[in-house]
Protein backbone atom coordinates (compact mmCIF):
# COMPACT_ATOMS: atom_id res chain seq x y z
CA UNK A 1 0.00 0.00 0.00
CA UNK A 2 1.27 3.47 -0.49
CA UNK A 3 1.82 5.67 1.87
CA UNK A 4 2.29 9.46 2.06
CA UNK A 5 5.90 10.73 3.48
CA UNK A 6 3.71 13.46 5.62
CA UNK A 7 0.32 14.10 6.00
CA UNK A 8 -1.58 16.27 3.06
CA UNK A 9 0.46 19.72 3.83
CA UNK A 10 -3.21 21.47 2.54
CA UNK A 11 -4.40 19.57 5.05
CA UNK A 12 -2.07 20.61 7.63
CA UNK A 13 -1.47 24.33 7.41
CA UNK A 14 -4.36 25.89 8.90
CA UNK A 15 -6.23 27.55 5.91
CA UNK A 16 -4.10 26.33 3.28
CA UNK A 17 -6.68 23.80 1.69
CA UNK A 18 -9.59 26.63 2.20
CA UNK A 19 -7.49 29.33 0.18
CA UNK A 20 -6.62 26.90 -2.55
CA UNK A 21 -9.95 26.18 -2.77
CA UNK A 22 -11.28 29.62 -2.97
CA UNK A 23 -8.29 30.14 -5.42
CA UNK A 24 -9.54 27.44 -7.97
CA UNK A 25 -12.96 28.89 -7.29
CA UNK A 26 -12.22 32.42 -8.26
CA UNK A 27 -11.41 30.75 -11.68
CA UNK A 28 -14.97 29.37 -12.25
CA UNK A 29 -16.60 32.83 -12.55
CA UNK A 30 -15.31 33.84 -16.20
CA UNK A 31 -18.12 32.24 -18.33
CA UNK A 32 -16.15 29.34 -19.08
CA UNK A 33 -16.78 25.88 -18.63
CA UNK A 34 -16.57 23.95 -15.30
CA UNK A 35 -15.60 21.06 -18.07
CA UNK A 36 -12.54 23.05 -19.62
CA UNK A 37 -11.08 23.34 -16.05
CA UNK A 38 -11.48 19.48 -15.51
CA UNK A 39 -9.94 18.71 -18.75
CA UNK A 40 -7.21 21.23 -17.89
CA UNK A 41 -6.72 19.64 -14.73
CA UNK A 42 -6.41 16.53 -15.96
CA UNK A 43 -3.59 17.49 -18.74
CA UNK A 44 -1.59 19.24 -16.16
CA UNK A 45 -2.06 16.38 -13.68
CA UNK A 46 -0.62 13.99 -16.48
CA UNK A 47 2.20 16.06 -17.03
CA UNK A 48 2.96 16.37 -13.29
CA UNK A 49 2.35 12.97 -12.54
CA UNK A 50 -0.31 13.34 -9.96
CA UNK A 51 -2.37 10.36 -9.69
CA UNK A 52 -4.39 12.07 -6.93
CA UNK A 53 -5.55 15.04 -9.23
CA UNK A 54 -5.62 12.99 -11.75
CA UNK A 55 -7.94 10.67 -10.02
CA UNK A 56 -10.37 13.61 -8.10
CA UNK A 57 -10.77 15.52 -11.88
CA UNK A 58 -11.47 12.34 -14.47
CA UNK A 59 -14.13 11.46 -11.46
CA UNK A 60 -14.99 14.95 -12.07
CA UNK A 61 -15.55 14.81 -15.90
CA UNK A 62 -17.59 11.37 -14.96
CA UNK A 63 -19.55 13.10 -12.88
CA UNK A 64 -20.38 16.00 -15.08
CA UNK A 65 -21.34 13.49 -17.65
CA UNK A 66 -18.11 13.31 -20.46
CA UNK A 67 -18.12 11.09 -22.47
CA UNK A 68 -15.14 8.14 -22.01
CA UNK A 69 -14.00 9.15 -25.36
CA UNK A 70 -12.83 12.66 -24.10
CA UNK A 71 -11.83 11.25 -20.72
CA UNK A 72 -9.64 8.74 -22.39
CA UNK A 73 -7.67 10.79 -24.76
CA UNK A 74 -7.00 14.09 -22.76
CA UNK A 75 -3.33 13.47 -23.20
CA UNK A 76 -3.70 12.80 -27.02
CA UNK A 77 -5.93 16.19 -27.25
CA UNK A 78 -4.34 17.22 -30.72
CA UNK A 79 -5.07 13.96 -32.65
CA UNK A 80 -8.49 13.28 -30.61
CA UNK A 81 -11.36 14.46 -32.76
CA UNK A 82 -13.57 15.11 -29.42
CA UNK A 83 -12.45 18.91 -28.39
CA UNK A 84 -13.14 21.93 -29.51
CA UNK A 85 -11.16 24.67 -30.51
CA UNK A 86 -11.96 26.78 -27.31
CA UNK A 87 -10.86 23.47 -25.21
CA UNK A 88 -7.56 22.37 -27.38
CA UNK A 89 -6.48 26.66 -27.10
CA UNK A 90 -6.52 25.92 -23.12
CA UNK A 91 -4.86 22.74 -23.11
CA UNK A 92 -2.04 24.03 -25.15
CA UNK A 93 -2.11 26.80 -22.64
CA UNK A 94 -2.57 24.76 -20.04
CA UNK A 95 0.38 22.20 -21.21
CA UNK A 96 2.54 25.71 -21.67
CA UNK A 97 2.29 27.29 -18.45
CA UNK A 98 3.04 24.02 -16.38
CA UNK A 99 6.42 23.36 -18.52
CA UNK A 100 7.62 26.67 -18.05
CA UNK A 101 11.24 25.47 -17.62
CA UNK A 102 11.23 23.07 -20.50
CA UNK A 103 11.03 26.19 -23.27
CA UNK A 104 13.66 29.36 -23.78
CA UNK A 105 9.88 31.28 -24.27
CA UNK A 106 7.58 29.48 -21.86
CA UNK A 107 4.07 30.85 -23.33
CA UNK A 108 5.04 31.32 -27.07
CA UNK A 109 3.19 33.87 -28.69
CA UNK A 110 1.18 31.17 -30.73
CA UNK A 111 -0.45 29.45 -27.72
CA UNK A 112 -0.98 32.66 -26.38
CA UNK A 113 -2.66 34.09 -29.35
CA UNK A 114 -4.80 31.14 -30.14
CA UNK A 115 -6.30 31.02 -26.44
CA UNK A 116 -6.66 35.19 -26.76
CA UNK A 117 -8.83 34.19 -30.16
CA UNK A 118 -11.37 32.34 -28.12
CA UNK A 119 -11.27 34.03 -24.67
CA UNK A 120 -11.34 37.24 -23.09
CA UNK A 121 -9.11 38.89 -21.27
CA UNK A 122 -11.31 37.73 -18.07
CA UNK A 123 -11.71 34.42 -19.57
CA UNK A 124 -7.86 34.28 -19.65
CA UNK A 125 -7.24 35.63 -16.35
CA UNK A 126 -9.79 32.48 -15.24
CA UNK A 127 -7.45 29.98 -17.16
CA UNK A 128 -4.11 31.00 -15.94
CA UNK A 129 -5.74 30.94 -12.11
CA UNK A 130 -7.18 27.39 -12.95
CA UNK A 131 -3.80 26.48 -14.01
CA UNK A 132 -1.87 28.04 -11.54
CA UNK A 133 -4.20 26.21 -9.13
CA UNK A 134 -3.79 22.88 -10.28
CA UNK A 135 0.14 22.92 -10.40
CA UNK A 136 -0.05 23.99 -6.90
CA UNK A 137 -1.86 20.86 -5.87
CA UNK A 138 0.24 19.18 -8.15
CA UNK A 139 3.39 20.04 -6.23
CA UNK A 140 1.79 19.13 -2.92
CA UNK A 141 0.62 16.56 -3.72
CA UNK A 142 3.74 14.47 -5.84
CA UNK A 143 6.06 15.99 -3.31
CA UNK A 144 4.97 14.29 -0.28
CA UNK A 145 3.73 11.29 -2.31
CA UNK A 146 0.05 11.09 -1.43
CA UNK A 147 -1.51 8.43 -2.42
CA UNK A 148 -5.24 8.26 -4.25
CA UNK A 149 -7.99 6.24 -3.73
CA UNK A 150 -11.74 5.82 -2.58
CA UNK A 151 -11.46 9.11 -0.34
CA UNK A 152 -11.42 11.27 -3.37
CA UNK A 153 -14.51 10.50 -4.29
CA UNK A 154 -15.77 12.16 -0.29
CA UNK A 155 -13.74 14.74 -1.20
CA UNK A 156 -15.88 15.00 -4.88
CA UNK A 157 -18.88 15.16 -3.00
CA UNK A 158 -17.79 17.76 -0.82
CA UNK A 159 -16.38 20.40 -3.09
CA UNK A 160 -20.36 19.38 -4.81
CA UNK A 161 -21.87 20.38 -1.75
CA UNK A 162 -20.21 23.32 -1.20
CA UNK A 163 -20.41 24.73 -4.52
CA UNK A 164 -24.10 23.82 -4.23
CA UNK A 165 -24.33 25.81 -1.14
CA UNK A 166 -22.86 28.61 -2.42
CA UNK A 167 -25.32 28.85 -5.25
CA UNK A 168 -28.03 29.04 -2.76
């Protein structure tokens, strides 16, 4: 069984798990689809390694109804048939701004350009947040080697509720 070098550090800090949350949140109010952050998620998550993240946003995508086509071949975006162009500009963003180090210009103008040709400047604000977000949790979460499992889905649920009680 695996086991986590220390406890979830978002877990740990008082208020760290609560701001990230309100962080990724803060993303969600740009008029863009709760399904584009998944599927970012999920790209950056693959690219990080993060079988917790990965596992918490493909339940995610289930739960918001995907289809196992798009689930499946998230990491194959460019030759999959099954995004848009609004969705395949924010994975390329998305896969940009989580390699940073791995490029002399990080963001090259024609990622950038292509996401600014479907989204605002609000709208891109929401993306970089989203994607900001999700490396964060990446880090925590492949640094101190937490593992994934059944919890996530409580976790799901939770983040569900909350959102549901914030509508209200």
């Amino acid at each position: 069984m695996l086991q986590a070098r220390i406890a979830n550090p978002a877990m740990t800090i008082p208020g760290a798990r609560e701001a990230l949350l309100k962080l990724g949140a803060s993303a969600e109010d740009a008029a863009i689809p709760k399904t584009t952050h998944h599927l970012m998620h999920v790209r950056a998550s693959q690219i990080n390694g993060c079988g917790v993240c990965l596992d918490m946003h493909t339940r995610e995508l289930v739960h918001a109804g995907e289809k196992n086509e798009r689930i499946f071949t998230i990491a194959a975006w460019r030759e999959a048939p099954y995004f848009s162009a609004a969705e395949r500009a924010a994975l390329a963003l998305t896969e940009a701004v989580t390699r940073l180090a791995d490029h002399p210009d990080p963001v090259p103008d024609v990622v950038w350009n292509e996401a600014a040709r479907h989204y605002d400047e609000a709208q891109l604000a929401s993306l970089l947040v989203s994607i900001a977000t999700i490396n964060a949790w990446n880090r925590l979460m492949c640094a101190t080697k937490q593992p994934s499992g059944e919890w996530v889905e409580g976790v799901i649920q939770d983040l569900h509720r909350r959102s549901a009680d914030a509508r209200t």
